[in-house]
Protein backbone atom coordinates (compact mmCIF):
# COMPACT_ATOMS: atom_id res chain seq x y z
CA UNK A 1 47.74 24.11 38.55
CA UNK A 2 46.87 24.81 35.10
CA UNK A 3 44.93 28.30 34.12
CA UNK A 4 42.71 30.04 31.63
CA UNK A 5 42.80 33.84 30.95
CA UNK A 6 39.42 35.64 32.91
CA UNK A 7 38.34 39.22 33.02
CA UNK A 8 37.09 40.20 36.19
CA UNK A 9 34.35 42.64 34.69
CA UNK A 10 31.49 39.90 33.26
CA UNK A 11 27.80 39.19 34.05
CA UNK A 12 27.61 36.94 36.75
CA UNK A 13 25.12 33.92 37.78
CA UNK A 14 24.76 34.13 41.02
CA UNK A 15 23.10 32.19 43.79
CA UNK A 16 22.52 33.74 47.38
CA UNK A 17 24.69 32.45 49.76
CA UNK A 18 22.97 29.17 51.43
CA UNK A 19 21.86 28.39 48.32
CA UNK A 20 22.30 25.29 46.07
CA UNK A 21 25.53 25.13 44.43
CA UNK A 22 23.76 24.66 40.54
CA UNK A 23 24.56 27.23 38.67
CA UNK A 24 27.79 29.40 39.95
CA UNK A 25 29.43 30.15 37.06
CA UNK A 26 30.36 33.01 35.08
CA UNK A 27 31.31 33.70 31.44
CA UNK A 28 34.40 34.89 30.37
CA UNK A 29 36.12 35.77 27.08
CA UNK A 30 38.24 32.64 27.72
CA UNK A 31 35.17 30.22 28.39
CA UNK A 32 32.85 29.51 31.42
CA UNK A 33 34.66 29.12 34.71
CA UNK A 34 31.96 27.32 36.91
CA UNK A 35 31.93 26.62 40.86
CA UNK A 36 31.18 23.18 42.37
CA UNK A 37 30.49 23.13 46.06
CA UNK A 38 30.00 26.89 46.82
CA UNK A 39 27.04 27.42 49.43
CA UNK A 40 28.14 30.02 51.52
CA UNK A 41 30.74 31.64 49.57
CA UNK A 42 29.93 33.15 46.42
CA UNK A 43 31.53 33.94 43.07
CA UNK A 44 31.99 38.12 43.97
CA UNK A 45 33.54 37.33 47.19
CA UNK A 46 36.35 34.40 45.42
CA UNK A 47 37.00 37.44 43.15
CA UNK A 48 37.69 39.97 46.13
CA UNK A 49 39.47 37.67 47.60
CA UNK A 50 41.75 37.09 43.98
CA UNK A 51 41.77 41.12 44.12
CA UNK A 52 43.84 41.23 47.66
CA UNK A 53 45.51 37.65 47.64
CA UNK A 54 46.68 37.22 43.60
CA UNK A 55 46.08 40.21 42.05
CA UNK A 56 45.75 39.99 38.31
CA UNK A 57 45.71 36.59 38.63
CA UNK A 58 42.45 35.05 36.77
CA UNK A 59 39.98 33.74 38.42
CA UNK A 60 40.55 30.18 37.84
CA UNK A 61 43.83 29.89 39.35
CA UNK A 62 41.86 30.71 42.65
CA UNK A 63 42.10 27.07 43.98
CA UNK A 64 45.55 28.09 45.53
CA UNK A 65 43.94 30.93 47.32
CA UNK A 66 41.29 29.26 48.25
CA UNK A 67 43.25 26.72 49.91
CA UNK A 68 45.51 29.33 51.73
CA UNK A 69 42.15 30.73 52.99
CA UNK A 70 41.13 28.09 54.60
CA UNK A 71 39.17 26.22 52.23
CA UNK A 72 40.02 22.30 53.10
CA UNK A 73 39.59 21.14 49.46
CA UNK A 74 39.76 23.21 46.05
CA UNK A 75 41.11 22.47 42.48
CA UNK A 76 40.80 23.60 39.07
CA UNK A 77 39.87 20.93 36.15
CA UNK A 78 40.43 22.51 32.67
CA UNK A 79 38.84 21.60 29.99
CA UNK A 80 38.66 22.42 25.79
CA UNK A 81 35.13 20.85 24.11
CA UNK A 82 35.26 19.60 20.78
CA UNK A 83 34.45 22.23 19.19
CA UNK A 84 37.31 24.03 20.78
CA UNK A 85 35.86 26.18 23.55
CA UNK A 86 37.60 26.09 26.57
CA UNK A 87 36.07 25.82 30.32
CA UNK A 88 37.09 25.82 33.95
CA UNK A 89 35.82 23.26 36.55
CA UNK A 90 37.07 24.62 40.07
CA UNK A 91 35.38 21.99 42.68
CA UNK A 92 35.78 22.85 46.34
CA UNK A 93 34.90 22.28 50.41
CA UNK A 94 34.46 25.50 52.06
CA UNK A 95 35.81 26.30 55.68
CA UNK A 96 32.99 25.35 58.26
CA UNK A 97 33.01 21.67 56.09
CA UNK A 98 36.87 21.57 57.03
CA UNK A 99 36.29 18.44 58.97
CA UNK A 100 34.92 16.54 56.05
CA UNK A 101 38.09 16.15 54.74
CA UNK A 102 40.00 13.63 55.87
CA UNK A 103 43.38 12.96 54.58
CA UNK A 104 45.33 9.92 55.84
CA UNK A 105 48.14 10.24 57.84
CA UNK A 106 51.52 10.47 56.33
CA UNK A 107 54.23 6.87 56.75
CA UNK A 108 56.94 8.04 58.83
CA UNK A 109 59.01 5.34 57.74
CA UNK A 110 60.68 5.19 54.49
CA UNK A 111 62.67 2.57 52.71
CA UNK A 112 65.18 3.13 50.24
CA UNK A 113 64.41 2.28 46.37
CA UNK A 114 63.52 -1.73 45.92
CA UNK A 115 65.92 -3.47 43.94
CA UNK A 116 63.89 -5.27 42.07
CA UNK A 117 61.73 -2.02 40.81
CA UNK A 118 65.18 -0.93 39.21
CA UNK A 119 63.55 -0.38 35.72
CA UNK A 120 60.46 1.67 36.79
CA UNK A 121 62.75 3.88 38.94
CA UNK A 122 64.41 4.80 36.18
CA UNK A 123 61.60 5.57 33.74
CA UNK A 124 60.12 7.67 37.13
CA UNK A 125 62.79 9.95 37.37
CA UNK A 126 63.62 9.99 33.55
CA UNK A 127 60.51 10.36 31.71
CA UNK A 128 57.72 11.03 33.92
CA UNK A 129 55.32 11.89 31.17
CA UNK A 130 56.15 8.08 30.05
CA UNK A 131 55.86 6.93 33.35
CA UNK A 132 51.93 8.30 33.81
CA UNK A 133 51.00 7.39 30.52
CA UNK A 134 51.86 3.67 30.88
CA UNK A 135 50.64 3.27 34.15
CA UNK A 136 47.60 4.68 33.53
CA UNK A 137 47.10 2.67 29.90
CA UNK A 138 48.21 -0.49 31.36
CA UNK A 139 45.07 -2.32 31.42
CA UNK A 140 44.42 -1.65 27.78
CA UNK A 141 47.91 -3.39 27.28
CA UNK A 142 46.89 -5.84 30.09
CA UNK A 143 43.19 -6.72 28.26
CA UNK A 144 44.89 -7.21 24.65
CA UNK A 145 43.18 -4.17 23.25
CA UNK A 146 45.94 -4.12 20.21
CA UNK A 147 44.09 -1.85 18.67
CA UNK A 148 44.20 1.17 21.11
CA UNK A 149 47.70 0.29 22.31
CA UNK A 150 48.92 0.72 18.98
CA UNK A 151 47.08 4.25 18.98
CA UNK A 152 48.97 4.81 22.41
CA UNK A 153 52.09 4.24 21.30
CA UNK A 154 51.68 6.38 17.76
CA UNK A 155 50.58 9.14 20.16
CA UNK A 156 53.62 9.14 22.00
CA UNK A 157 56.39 8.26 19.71
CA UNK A 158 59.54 9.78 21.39
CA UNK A 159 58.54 7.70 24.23
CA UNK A 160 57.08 4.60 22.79
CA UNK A 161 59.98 2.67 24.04
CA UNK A 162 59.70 3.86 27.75
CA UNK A 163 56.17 3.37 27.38
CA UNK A 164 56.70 -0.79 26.22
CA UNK A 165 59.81 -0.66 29.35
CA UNK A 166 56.57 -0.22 31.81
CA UNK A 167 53.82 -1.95 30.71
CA UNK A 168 56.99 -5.03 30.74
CA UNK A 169 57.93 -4.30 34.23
CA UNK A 170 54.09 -3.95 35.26
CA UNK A 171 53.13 -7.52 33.73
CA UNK A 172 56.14 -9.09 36.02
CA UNK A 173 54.58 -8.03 38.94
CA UNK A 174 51.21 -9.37 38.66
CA UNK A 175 51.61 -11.95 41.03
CA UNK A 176 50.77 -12.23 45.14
CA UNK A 177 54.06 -11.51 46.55
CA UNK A 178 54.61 -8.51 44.66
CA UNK A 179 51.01 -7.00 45.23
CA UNK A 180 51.02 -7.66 49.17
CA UNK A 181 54.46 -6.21 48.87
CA UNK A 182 53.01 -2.90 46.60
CA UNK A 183 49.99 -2.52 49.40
CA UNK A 184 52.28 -2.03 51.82
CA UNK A 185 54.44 -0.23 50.28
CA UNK A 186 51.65 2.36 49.52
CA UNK A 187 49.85 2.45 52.93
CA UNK A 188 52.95 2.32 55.23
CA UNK A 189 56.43 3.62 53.51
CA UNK A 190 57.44 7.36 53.73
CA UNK A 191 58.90 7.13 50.89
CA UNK A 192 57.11 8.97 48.12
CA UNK A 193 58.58 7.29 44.50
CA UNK A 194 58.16 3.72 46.40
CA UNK A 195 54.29 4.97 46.96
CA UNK A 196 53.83 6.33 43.50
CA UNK A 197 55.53 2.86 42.22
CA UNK A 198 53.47 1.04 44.64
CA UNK A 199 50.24 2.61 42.64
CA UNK A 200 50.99 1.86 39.41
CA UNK A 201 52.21 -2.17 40.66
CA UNK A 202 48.19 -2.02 42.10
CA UNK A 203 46.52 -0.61 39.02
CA UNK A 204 48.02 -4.20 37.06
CA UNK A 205 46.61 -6.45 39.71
CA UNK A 206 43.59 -7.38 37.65
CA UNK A 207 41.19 -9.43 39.77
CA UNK A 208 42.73 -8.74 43.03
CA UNK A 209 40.08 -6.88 45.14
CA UNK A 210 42.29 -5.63 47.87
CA UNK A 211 44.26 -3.85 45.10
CA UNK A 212 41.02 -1.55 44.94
CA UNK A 213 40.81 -1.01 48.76
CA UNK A 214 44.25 -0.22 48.55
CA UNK A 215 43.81 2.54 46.02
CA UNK A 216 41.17 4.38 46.93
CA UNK A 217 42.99 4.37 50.53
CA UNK A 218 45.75 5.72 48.48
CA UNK A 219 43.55 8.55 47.22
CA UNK A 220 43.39 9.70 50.47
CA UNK A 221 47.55 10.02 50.49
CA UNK A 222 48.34 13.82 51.76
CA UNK A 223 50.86 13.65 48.82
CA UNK A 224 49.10 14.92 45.57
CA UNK A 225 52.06 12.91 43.78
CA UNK A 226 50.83 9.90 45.08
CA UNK A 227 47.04 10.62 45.54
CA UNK A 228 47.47 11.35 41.45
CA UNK A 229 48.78 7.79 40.97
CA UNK A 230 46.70 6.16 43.17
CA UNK A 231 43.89 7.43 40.70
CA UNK A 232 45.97 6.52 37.41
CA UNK A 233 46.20 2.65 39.41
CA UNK A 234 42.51 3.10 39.40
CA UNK A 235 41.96 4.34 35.69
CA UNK A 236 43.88 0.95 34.68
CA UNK A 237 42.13 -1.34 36.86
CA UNK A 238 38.98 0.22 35.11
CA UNK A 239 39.54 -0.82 31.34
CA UNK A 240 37.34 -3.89 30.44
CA UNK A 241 34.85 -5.43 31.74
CA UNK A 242 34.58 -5.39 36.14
CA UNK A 243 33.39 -7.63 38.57
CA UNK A 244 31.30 -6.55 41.51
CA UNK A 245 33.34 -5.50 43.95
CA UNK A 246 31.75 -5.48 48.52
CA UNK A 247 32.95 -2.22 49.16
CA UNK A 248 32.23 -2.50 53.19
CA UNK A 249 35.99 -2.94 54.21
CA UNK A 250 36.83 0.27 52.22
CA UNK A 251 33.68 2.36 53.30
CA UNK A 252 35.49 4.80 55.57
CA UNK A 253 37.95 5.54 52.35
CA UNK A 254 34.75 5.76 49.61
CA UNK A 255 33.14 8.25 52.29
CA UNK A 256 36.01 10.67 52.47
CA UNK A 257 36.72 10.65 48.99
CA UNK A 258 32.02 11.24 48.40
CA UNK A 259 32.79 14.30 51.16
CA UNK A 260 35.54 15.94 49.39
CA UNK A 261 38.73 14.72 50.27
CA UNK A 262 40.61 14.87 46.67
CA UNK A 263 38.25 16.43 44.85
CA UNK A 264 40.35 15.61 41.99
CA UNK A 265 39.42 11.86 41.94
CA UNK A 266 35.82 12.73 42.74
CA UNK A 267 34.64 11.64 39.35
CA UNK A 268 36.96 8.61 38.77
CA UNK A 269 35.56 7.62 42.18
CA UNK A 270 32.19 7.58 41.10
CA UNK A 271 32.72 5.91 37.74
CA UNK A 272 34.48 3.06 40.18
CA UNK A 273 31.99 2.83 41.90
CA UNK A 274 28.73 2.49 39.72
CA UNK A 275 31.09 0.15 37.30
CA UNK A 276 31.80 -2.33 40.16
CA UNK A 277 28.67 -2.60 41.31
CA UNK A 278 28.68 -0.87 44.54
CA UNK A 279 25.46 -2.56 46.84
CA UNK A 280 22.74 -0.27 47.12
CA UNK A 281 21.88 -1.39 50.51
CA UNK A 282 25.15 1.58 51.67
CA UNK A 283 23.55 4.37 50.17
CA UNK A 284 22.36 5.76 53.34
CA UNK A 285 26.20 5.32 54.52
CA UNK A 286 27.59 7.66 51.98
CA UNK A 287 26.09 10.50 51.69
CA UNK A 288 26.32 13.52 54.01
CA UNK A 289 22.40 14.87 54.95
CA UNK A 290 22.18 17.14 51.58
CA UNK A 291 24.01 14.85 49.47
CA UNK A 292 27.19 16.97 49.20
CA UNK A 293 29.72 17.12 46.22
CA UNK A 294 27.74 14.16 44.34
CA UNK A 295 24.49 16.49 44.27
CA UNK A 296 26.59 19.31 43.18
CA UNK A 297 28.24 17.71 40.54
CA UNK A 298 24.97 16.28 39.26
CA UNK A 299 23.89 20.28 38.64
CA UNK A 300 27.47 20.94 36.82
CA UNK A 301 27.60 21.87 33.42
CA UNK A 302 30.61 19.37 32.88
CA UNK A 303 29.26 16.49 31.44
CA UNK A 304 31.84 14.36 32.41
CA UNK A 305 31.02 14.95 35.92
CA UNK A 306 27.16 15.31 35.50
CA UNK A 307 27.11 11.81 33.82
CA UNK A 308 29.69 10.44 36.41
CA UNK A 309 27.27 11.34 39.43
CA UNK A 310 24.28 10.22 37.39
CA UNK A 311 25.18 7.19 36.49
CA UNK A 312 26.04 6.48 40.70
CA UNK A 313 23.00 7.71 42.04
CA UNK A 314 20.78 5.20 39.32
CA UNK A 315 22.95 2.57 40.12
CA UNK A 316 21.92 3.19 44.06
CA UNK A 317 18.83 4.43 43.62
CA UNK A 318 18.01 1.00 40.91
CA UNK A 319 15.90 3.46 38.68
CA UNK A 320 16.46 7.12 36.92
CA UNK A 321 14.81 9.98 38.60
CA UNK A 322 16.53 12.24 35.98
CA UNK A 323 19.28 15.28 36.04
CA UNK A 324 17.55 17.62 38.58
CA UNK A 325 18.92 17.47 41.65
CA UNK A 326 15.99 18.13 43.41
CA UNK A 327 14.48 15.23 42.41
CA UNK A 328 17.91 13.16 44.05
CA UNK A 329 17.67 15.18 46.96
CA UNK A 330 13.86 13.93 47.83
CA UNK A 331 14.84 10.19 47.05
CA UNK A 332 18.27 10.37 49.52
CA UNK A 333 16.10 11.50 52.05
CA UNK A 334 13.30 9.04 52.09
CA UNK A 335 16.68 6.73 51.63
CA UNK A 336 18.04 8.26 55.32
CA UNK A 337 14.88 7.95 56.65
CA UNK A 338 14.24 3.96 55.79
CA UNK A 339 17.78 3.18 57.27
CA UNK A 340 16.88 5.28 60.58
């Protein structure tokens, strides 16, 4: 968890409990720290509750405490805009939406390291920083984008080499045997560096659709490690231009993910989803009754996640109804209704 400075005595905007989610935020000498999926709780009780759990912690380190009070989902996403301001994003499930979150279960089985993924073991436990940044960047590498991979590798210079080392063991893997054996590998083996390898092997299969079920599956991992490289798989797969993708074998996994399980890789999930062409016709399959986390997000002052959730509901909805969520709310129900 990563944190930003807050002092408890500020003006706060406040919603009454029950209420929509827009707008729970508060102001702080270090930025705005704003709340995402808060309906029943509010802002003054997450600070009590800092006050008795973490005291003279700030308030966005709260996700922790949250999570220790029962909340089933909550992180913090920190940002700095370009004109340097910093912000807090903390996105959350509260307690009585505990069932909405749906990990899978964890492999019980667990192999020892795979020979041939020698090289990537070593950059793994070497140079992890090199590790994420390659597997995440791969499909620039992978799309011939020499441009920014030059920029990549002037970025990270110390680690430029380790950086080439990956992308080199990536490309030999892009072939069946290796991919069926990476799917497996992430869905059934207890062993945690085989599943984060396993990710980044799936974020080079370009073109391989069960490499996409396979990753948002992995999203759902109980591991953060892994759930974190199962989105970085995802994040390469995403470079360049995507096919459409039927997302009906992996609806269970896109639901979970909509409901809050890994609020983390909410937004990534959405950005899959509107850039592969998810069918309209499964709206009415993925929402919860008042649109949860995706209506939420659309009120956020992030624009990354605003425009992330916007973008999704016009790609379902096949026409723009705008940024107010009130407006979305109307359309998913006459959406729920139609598909009763």
């Amino acid at each position: 968890m990563r944190s930003r400075f807050l002092s408890l005595s500020v003006a706060i905007a406040l919603a009454p409990p029950g209420a929509s989610a827009v707008g729970q935020e508060v102001e702080t000498p270090a930025g705005v720290v704003e709340f995402v999926g808060l309906h029943r709780w509010t802002i003054p009780m997450i600070q009590d509750s800092m006050k008795v759990h973490a005291p003279g912690q700030p308030l966005g380190r709260c996700a922790a405490v949250l999570r220790a009070l029962g909340f089933p989902s909550a992180e913090s996403l920190y940002t700095t805009s370009p004109d340097g301001r910093s912000s807090t994003l903390v996105i959350l499930v509260e307690p009585q939406d505990s069932a909405l979150v749906r990990y899978r279960r964890l492999p019980t089985r667990a192999r020892t390291s795979l020979k041939a993924w020698g090289p990537a073991y070593r950059i793994l436990r070497t140079d992890v920083a090199a590790y994420q940044t390659s597997a995440q960047t791969f499909g620039i590498h992978a799309i011939g984008d020499s441009a920014r991979e030059h920029l990549i590798l002037r970025s990270f210079p110390t680690e430029s080499a380790q950086l080439r080392s990956f992308w080199r063991f990536l490309e030999s893997t892009r072939n069946a045997q290796t991919a069926n054996l990476a799917e497996h590998t992430l869905l059934e083996d207890a062993n945690v560096e085989n599943r984060i390898l396993a990710a980044a092997i799936l974020g080079a299969q370009r073109g391989r659709v069960r490499a996409w079920y396979a990753l948002v599956k992995g999203l759902r991992d109980p591991d953060e490690r892994v759930a974190a490289a199962a989105e970085m798989g995802l994040t390469s797969l995403l470079t360049g231009a995507q096919s459409r993708i039927d997302w009906r074998p992996a609806l269970a996994d896109v639901r979970a993910i909509l409901d809050g399980t890994n609020v983390l890789a909410l937004r990534t999930t959405l950005v899959v989803l509107t850039k592969t062409q998810i069918d309209p016709t499964l709206a009415p399959a993925l929402f919860r009754e008042n649109g949860g986390l995706v209506m939420d997000l659309l009120g956020s002052h992030s624009p990354a996640h605003r425009d992330a959730a916007h973008e999704f509901l016009v790609r379902l909805a096949g026409k723009d109804l705008g940024l107010s969520p009130d407006n979305w709310k109307m359309w998913l129900q006459g959406v729920r209704a139609r598909a009763i």
